[in-house]
N, C-alpha and C. Protein backbone atom coordinates (compact mmCIF):
# COMPACT_ATOMS: atom_id res chain seq x y z
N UNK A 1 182.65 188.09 -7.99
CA UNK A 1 181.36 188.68 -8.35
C UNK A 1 181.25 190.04 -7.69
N UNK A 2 180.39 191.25 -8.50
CA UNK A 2 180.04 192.27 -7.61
C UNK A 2 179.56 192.70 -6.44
N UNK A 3 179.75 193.26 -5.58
CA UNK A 3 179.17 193.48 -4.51
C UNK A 3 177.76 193.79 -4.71
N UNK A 4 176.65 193.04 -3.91
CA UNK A 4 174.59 192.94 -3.83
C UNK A 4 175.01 191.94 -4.59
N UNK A 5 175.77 191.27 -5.12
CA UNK A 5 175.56 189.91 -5.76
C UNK A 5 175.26 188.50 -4.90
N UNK A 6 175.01 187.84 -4.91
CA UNK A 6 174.82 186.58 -3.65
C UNK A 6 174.58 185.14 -4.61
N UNK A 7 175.34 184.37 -4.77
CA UNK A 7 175.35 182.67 -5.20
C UNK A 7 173.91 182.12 -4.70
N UNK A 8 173.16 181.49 -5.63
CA UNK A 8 171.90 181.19 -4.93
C UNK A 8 171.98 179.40 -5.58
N UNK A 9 172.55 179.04 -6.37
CA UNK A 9 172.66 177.59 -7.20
C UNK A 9 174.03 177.37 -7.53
N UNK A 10 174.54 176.15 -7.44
CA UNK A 10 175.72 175.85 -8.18
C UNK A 10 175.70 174.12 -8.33
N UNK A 11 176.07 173.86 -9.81
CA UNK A 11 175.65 172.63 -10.42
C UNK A 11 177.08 172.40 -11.16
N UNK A 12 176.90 171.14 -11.47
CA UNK A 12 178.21 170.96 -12.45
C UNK A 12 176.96 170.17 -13.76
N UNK A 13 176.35 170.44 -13.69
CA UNK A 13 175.25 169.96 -15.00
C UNK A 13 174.84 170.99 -16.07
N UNK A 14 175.31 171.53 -17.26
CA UNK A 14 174.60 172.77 -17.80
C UNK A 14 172.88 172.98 -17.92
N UNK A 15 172.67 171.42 -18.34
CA UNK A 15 171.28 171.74 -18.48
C UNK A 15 170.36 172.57 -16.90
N UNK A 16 170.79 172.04 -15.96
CA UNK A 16 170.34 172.25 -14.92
C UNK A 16 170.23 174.14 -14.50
N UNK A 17 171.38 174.18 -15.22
CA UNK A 17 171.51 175.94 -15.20
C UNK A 17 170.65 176.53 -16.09
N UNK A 18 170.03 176.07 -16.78
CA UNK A 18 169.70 176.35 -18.34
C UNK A 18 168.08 176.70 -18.07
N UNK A 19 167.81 175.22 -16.98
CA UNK A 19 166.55 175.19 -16.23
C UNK A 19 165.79 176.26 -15.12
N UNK A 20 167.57 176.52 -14.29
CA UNK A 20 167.10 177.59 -13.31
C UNK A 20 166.73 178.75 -13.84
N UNK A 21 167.89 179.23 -14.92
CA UNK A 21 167.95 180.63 -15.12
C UNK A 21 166.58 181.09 -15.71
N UNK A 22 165.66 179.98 -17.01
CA UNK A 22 164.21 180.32 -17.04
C UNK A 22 163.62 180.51 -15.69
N UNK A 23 163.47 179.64 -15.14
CA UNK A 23 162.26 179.74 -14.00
C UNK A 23 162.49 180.77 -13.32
N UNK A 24 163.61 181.36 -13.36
CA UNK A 24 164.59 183.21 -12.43
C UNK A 24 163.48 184.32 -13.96
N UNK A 25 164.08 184.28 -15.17
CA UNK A 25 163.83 184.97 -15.79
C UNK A 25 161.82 185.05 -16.07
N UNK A 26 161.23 184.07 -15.85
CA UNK A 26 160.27 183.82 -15.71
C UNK A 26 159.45 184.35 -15.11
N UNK A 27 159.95 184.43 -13.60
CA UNK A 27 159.64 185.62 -12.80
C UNK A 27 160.16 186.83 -11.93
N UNK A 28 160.78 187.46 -13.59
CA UNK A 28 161.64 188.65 -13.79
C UNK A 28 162.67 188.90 -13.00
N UNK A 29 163.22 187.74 -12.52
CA UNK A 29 164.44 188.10 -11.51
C UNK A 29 165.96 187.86 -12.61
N UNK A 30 166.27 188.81 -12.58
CA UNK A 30 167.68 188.90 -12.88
C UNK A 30 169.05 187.72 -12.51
N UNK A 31 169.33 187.48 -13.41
CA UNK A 31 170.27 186.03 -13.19
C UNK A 31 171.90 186.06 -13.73
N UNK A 32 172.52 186.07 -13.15
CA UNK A 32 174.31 185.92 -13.75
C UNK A 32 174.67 184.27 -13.53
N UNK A 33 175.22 183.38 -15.31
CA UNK A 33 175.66 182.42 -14.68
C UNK A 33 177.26 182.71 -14.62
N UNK A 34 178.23 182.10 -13.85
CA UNK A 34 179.58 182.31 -13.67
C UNK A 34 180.02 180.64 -13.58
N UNK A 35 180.70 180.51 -14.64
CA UNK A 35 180.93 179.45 -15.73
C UNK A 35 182.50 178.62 -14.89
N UNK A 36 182.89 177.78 -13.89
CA UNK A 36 183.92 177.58 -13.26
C UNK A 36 184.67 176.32 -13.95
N UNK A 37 183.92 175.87 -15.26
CA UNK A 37 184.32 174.69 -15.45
C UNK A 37 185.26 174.49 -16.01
N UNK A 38 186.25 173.46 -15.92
CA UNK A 38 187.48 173.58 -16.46
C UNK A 38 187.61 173.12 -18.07
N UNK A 39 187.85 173.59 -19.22
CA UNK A 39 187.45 173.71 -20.75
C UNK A 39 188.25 172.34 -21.06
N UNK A 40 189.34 171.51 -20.59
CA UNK A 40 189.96 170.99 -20.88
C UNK A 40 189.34 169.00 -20.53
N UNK A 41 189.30 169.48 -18.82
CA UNK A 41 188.68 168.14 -18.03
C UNK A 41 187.35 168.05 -17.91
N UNK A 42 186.75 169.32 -17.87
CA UNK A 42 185.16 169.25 -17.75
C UNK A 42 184.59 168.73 -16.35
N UNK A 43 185.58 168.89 -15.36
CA UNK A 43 184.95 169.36 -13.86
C UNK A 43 184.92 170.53 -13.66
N UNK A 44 184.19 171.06 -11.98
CA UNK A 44 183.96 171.91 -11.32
C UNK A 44 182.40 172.53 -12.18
N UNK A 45 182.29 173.67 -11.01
CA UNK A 45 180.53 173.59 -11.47
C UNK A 45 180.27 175.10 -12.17
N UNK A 46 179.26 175.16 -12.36
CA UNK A 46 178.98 176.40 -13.21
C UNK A 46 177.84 177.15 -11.75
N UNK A 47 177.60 177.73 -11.28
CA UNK A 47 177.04 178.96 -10.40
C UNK A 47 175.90 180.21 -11.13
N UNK A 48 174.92 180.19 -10.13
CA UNK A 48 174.23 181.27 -10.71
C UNK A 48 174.11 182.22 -9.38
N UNK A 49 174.15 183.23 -10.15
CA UNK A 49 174.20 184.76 -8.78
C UNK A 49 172.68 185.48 -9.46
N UNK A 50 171.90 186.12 -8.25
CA UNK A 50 171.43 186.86 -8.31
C UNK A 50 171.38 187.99 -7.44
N UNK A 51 170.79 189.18 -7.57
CA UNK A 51 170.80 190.38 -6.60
C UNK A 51 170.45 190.17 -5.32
N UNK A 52 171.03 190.68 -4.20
CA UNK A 52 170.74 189.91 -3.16
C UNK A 52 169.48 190.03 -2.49
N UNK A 53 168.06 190.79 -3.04
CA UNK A 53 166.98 190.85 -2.54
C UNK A 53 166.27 190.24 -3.45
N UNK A 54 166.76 189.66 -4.10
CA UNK A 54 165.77 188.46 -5.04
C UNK A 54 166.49 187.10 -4.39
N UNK A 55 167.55 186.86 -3.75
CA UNK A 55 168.06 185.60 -3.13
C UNK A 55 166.56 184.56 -2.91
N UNK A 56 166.06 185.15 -1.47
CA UNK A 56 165.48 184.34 -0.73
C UNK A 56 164.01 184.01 -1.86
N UNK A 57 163.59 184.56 -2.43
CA UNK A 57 162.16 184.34 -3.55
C UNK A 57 162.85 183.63 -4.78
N UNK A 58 164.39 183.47 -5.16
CA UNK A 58 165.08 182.78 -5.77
C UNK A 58 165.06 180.91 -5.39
N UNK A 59 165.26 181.23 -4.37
CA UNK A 59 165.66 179.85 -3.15
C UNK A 59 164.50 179.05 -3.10
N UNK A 60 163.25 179.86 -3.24
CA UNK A 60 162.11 179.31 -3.16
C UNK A 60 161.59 178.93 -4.24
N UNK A 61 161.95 179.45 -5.56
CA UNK A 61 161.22 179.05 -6.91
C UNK A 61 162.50 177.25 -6.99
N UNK A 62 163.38 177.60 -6.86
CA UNK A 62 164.50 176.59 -6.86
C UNK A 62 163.74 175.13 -6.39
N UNK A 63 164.03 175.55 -4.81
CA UNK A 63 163.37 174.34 -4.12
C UNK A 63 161.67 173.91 -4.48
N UNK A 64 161.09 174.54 -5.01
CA UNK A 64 159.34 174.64 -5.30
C UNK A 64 159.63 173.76 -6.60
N UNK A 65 160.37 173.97 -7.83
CA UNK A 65 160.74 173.22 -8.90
C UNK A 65 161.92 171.57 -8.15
N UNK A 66 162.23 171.57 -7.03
CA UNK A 66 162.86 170.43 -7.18
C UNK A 66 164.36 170.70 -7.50
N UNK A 67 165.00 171.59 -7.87
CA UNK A 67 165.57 171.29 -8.66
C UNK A 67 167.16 171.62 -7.50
């Protein structure tokens, strides 16, 4: 990932990504998912990055939803 980028979620569930990235876009924070899963076996997890001064207000919509 680019540098100011920072990992704030990582799931091996799509829906779950599907969930964060609204509640990010929701309140206009910018979201990258980075997709690790293997196309064949269908482990490892899928990751979401955001800018690293939206991290910590990221972390908090996250944990505030549960999720």
């Amino acid at each position: 990932m680019e540098k100011g980028w920072e990992r704030i979620y990582s799931t091996d569930k799509p829906h779950l990504v599907s969930i964060v990235r609204e509640i990010l876009a929701e309140n206009d924070i910018e979201s990258v998912e980075v997709n690790k899963r293997d196309s064949v076996y269908g482990f490892g997890d899928i990751e979401i990055f955001v800018k690293e001064q939206d991290a910590v207000p990221s972390r908090v919509l996250i944990q505030e939803n549960n999720l």
